[in-house]
C-alpha atoms as a PDB file:
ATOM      1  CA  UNK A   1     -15.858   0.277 -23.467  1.00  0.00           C
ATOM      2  CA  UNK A   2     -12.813   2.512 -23.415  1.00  0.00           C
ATOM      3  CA  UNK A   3      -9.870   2.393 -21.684  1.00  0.00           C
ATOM      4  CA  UNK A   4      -8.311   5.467 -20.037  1.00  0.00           C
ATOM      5  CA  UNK A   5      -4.489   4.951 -19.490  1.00  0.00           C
ATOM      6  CA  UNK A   6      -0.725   6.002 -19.260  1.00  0.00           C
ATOM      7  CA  UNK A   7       0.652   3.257 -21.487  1.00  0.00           C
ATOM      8  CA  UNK A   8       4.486   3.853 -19.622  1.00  0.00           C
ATOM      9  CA  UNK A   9       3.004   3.805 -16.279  1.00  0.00           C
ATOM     10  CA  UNK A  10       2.996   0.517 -14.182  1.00  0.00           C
ATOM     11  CA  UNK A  11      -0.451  -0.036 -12.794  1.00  0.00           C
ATOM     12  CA  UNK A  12      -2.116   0.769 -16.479  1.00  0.00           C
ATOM     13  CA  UNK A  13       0.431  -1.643 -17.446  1.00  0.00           C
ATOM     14  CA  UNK A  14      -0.990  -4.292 -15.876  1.00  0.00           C
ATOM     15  CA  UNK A  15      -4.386  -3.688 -17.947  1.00  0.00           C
ATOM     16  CA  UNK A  16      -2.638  -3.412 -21.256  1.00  0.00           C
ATOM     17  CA  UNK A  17      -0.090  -6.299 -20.653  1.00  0.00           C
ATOM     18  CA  UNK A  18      -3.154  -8.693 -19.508  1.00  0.00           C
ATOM     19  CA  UNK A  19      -5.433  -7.668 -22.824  1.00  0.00           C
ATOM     20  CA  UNK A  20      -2.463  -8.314 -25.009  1.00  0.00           C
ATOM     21  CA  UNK A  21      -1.990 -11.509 -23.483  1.00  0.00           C
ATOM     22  CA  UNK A  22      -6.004 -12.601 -23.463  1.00  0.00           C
ATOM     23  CA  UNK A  23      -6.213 -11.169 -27.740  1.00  0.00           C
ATOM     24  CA  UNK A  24      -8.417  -8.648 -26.472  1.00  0.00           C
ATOM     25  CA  UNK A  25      -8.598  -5.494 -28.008  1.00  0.00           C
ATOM     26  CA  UNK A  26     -10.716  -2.396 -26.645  1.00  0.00           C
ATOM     27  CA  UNK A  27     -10.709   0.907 -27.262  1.00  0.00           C
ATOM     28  CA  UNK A  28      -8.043   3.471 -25.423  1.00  0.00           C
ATOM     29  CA  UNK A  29      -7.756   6.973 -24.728  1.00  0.00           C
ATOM     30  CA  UNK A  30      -3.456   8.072 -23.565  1.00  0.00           C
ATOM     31  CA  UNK A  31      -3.869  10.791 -20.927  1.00  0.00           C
ATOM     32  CA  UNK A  32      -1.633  13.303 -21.189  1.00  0.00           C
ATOM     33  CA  UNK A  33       0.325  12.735 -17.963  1.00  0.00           C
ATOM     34  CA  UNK A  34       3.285  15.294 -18.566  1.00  0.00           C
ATOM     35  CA  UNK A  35       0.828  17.910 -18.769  1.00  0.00           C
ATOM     36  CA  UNK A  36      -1.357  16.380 -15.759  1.00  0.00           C
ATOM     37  CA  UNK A  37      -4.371  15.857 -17.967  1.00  0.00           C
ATOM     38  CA  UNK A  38      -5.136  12.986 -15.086  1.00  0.00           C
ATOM     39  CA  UNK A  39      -5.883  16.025 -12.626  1.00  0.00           C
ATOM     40  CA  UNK A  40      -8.456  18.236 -14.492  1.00  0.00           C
ATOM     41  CA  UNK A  41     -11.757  18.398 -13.768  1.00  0.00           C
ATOM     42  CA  UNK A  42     -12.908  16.215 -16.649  1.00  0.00           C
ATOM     43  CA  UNK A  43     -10.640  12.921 -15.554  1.00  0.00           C
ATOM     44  CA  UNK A  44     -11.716  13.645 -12.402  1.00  0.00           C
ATOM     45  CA  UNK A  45     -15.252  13.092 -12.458  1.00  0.00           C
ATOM     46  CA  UNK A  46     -14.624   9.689 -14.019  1.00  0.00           C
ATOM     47  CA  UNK A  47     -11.503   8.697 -11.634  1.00  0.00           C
ATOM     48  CA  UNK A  48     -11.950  10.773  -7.974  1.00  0.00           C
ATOM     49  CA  UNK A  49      -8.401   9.833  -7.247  1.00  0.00           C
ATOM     50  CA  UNK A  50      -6.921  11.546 -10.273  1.00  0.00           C
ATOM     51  CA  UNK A  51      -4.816   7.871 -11.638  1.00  0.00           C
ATOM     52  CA  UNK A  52      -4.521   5.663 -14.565  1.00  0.00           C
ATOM     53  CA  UNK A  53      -5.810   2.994 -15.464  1.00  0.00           C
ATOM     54  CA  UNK A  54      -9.803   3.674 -15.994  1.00  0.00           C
ATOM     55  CA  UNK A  55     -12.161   1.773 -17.391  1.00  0.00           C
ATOM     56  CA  UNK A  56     -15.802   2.995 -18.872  1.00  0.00           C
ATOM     57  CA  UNK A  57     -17.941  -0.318 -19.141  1.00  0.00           C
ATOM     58  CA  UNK A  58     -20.888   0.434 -22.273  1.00  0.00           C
ATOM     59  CA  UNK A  59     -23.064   0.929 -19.972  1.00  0.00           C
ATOM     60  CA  UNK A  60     -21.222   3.774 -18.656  1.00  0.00           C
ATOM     61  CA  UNK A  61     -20.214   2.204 -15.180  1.00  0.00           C
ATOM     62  CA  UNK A  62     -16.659   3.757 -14.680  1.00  0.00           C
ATOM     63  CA  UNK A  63     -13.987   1.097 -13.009  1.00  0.00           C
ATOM     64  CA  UNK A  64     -11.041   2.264 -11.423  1.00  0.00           C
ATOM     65  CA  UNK A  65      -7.898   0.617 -10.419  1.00  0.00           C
ATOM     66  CA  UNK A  66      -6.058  -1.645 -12.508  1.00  0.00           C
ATOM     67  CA  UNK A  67      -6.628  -5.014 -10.255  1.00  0.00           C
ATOM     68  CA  UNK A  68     -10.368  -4.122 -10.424  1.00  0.00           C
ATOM     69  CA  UNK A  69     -10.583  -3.509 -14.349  1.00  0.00           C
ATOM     70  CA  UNK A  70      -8.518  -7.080 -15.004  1.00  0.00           C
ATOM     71  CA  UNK A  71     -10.909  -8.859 -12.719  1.00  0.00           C
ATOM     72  CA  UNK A  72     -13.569  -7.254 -14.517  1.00  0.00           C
ATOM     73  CA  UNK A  73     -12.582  -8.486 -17.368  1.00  0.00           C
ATOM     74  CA  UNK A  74     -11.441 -11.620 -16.665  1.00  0.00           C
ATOM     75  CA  UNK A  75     -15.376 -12.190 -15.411  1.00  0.00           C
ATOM     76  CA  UNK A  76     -16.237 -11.214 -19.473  1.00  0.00           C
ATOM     77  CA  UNK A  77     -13.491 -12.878 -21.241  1.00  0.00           C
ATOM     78  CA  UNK A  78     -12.662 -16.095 -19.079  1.00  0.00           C
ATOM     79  CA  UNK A  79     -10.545 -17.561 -21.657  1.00  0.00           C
ATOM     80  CA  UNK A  80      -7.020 -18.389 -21.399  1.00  0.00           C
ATOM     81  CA  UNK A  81      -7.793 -18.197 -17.761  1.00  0.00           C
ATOM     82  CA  UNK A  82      -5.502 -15.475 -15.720  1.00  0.00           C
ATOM     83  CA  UNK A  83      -6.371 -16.264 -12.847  1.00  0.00           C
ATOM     84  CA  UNK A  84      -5.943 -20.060 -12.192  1.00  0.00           C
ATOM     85  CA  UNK A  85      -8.249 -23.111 -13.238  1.00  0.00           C
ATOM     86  CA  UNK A  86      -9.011 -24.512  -9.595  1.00  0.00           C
ATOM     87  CA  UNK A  87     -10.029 -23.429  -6.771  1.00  0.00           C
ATOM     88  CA  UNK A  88      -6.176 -24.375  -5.529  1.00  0.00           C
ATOM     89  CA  UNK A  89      -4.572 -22.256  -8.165  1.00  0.00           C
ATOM     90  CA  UNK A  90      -6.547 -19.517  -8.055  1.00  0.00           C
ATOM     91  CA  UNK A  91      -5.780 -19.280  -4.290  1.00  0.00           C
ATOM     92  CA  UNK A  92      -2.603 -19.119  -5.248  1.00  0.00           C
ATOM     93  CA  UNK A  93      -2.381 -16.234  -8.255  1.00  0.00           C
ATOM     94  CA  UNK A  94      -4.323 -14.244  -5.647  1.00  0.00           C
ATOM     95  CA  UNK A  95      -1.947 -14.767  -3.000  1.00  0.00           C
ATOM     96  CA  UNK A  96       0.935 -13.793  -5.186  1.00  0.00           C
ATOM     97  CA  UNK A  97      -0.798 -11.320  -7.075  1.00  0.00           C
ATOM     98  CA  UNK A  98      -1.522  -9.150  -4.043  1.00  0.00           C
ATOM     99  CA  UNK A  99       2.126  -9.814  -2.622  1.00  0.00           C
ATOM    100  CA  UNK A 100       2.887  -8.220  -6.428  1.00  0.00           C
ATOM    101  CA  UNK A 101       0.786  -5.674  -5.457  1.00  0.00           C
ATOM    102  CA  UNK A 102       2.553  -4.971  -2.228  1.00  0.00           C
ATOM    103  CA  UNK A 103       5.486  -4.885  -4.324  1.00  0.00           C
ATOM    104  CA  UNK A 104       4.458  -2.163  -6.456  1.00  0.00           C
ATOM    105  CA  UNK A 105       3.471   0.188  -3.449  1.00  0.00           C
ATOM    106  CA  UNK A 106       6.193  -0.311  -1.826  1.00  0.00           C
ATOM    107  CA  UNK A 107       8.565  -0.252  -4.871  1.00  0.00           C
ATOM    108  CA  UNK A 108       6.972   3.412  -6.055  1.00  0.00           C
ATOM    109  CA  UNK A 109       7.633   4.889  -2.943  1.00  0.00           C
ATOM    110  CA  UNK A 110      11.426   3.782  -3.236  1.00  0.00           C
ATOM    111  CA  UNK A 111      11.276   5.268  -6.988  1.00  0.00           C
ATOM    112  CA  UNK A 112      10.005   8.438  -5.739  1.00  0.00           C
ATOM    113  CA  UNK A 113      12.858   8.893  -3.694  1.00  0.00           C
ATOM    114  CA  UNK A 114      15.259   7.390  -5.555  1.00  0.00           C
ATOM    115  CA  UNK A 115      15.053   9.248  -8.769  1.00  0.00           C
ATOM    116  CA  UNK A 116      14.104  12.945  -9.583  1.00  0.00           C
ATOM    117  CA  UNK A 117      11.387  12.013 -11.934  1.00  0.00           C
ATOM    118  CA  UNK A 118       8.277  12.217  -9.422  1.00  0.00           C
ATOM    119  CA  UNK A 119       8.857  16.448  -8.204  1.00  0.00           C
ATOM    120  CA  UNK A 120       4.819  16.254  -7.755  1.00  0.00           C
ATOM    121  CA  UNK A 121       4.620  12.944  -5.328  1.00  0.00           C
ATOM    122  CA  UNK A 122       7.713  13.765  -3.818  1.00  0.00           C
ATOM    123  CA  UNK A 123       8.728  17.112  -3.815  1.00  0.00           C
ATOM    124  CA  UNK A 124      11.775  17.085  -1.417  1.00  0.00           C
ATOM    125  CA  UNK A 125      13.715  13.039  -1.859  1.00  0.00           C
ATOM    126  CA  UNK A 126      15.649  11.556   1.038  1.00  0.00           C
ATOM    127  CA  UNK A 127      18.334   9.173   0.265  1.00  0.00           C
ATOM    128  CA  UNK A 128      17.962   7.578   4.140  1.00  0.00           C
ATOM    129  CA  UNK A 129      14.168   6.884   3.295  1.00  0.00           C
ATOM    130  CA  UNK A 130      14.969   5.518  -0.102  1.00  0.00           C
ATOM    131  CA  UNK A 131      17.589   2.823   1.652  1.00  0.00           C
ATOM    132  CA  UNK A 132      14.377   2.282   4.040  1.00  0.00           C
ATOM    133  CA  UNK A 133      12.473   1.420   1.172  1.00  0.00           C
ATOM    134  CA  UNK A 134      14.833  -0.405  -0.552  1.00  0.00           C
ATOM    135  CA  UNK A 135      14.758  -3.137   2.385  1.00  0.00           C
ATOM    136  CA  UNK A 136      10.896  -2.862   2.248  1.00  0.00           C
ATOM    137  CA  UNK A 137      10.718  -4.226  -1.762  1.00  0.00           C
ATOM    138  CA  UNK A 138      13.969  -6.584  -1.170  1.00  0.00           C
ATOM    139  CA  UNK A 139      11.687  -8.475   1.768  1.00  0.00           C
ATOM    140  CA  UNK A 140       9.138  -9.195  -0.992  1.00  0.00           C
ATOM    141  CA  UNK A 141      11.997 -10.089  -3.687  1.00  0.00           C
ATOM    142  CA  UNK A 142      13.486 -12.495  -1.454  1.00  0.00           C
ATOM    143  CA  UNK A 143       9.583 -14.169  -0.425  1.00  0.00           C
ATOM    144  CA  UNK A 144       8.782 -14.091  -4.821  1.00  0.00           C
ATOM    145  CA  UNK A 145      12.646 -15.830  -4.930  1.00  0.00           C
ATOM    146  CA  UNK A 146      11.669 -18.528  -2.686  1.00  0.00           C
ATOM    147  CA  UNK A 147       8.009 -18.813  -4.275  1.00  0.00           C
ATOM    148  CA  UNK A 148       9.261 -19.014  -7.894  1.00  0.00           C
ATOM    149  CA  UNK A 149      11.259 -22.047  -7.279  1.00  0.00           C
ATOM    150  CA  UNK A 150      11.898 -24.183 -10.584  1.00  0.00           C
ATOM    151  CA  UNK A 151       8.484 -22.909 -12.252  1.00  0.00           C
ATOM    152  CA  UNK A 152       8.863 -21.111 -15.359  1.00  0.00           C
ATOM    153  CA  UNK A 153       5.870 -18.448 -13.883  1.00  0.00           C
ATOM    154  CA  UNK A 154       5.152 -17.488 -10.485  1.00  0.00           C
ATOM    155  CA  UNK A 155       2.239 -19.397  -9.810  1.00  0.00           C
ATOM    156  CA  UNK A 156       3.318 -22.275 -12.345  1.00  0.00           C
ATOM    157  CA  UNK A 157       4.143 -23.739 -15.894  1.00  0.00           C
ATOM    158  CA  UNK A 158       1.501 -20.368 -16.939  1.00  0.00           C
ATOM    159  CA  UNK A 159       1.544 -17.302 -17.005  1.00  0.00           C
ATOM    160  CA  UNK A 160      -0.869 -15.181 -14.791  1.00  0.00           C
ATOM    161  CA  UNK A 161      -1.891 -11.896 -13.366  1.00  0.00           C
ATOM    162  CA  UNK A 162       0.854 -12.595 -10.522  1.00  0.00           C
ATOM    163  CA  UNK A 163       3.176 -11.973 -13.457  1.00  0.00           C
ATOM    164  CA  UNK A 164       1.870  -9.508 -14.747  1.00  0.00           C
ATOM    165  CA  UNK A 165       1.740  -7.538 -11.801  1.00  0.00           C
ATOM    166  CA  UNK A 166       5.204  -8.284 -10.800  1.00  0.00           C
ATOM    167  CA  UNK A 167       6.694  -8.217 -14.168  1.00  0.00           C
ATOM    168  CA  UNK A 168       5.207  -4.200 -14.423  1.00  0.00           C
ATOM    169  CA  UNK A 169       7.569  -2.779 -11.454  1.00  0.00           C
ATOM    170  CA  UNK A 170      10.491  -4.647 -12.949  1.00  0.00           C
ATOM    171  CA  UNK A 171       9.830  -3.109 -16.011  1.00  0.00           C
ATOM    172  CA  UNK A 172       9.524   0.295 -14.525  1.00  0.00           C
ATOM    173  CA  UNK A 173      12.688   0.046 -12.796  1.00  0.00           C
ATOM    174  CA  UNK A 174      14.657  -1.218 -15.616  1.00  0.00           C
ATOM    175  CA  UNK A 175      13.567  -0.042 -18.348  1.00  0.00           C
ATOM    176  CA  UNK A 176      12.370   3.414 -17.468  1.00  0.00           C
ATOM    177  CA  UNK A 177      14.821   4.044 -15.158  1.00  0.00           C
ATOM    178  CA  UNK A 178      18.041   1.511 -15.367  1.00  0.00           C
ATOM    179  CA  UNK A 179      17.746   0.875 -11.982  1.00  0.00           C
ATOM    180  CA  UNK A 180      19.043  -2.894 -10.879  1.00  0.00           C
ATOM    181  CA  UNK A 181      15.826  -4.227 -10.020  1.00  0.00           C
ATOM    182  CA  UNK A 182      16.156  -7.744  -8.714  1.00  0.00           C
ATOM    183  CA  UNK A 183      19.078  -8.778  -9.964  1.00  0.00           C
ATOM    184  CA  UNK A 184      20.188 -10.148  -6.702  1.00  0.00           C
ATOM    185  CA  UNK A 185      17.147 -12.470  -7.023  1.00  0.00           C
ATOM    186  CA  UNK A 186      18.662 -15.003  -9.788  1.00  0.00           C
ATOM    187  CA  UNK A 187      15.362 -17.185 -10.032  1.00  0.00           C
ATOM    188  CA  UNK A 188      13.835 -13.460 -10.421  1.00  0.00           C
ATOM    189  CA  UNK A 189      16.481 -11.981 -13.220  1.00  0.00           C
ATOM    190  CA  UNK A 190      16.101 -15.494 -14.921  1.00  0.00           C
ATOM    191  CA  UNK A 191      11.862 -15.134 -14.681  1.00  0.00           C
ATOM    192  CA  UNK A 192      12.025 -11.435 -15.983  1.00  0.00           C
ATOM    193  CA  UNK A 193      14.162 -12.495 -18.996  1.00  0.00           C
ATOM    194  CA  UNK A 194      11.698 -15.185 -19.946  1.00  0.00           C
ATOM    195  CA  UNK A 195       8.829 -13.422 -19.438  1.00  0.00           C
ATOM    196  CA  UNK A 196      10.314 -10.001 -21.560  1.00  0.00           C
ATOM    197  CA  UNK A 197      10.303 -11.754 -24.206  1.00  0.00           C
ATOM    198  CA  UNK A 198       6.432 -12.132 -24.569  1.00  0.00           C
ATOM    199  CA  UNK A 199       5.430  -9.817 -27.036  1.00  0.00           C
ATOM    200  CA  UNK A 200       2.398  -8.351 -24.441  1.00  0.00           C
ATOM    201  CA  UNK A 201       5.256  -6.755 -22.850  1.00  0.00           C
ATOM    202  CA  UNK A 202       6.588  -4.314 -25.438  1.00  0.00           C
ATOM    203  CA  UNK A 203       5.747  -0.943 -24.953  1.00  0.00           C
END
């Protein structure tokens, strides 16, 4: 296998957080994003869409999208289980996984109008649309808040792809750009802190 990825970027951070966390080690290949090596013809004809992460099963089957590649995975390498051990908790890593997900999109979009660091997805930024945003991704803060509750992970007392997921856009917002991500949320801020200190999550 090999991995195609932008180690800073959030979505191919949720395939190299979940590996670290699961001991799995496969081989990797860092586009070149500065440079847009994700937009030439040869990334291209493995990922249509032109993004990190991508994965190249050994049989040469290319799988795209980071969500995609972990379940992929996680179908290979079952153990520790990411995903839930019941048909209960699974339901519910899935449920907050995709609200994660939801995060994320809606979270970027804020990001590319609230910093200068994204000229190619948006070229001209717009402070009104970034406050927009901004309500968007606090909605989902404030349903993860109330979700949380006293566990020490989203879904539970483990960790899971929901965190994973979630814990990515926090990163990218904090560390990348020092932005105050959720630290109105104090069940949130308290969950980040924890979770930061996993060594999956260095960079």
């Amino acid at each position: 296998m090999l991995l195609y990825q932008f180690n800073a970027g959030t979505n191919p951070r949720r395939v190299s957080i979940y590996l670290a966390e699961k001991g799995l080690e496969i081989p990797r290949y860092e586009l070149d994003y500065a440079n847009r090596e994700h937009k030439t013809p040869f990334y291209l004809a493995i990922n249509p869409a032109g993004r990190a992460p991508s994965l190249v099963t050994d049989c040469g089957v290319e799988i795209t999208e980071s969500a995609a590649i972990v379940e992929y995975l996680e179908e290979l390498y079952p153990t520790p289980p990411m995903f839930g051990t019941d048909p209960v908790s699974r339901a519910k890593v899935r449920s907050l996984e995709r609200l994660a997900s939801d995060l994320i999109g809606r979270s970027q979009i804020w990001l590319w109008n609230e910093t200068d660091a994204f000229p190619h997805m948006q070229p001209h930024r717009s402070s009104e649309f970034a406050a927009i945003m901004s309500r968007h991704v606090t909605e989902i803060l404030d349903a993860l808040e109330r979700s949380i509750g006293e566990n020490e992970f989203l879904a539970g007392e483990t960790p899971s792809v929901a965190d994973i997921t979630t814990f990515t856009i926090f990163q990218t917002a904090r560390e990348r750009f020092s932005l105050p991500f959720g630290t109105n949320h104090p069940r949130l801020d308290a969950w980040y802190a924890n979770f930061r200190k996993r060594p999956s999550t260095n960079y």
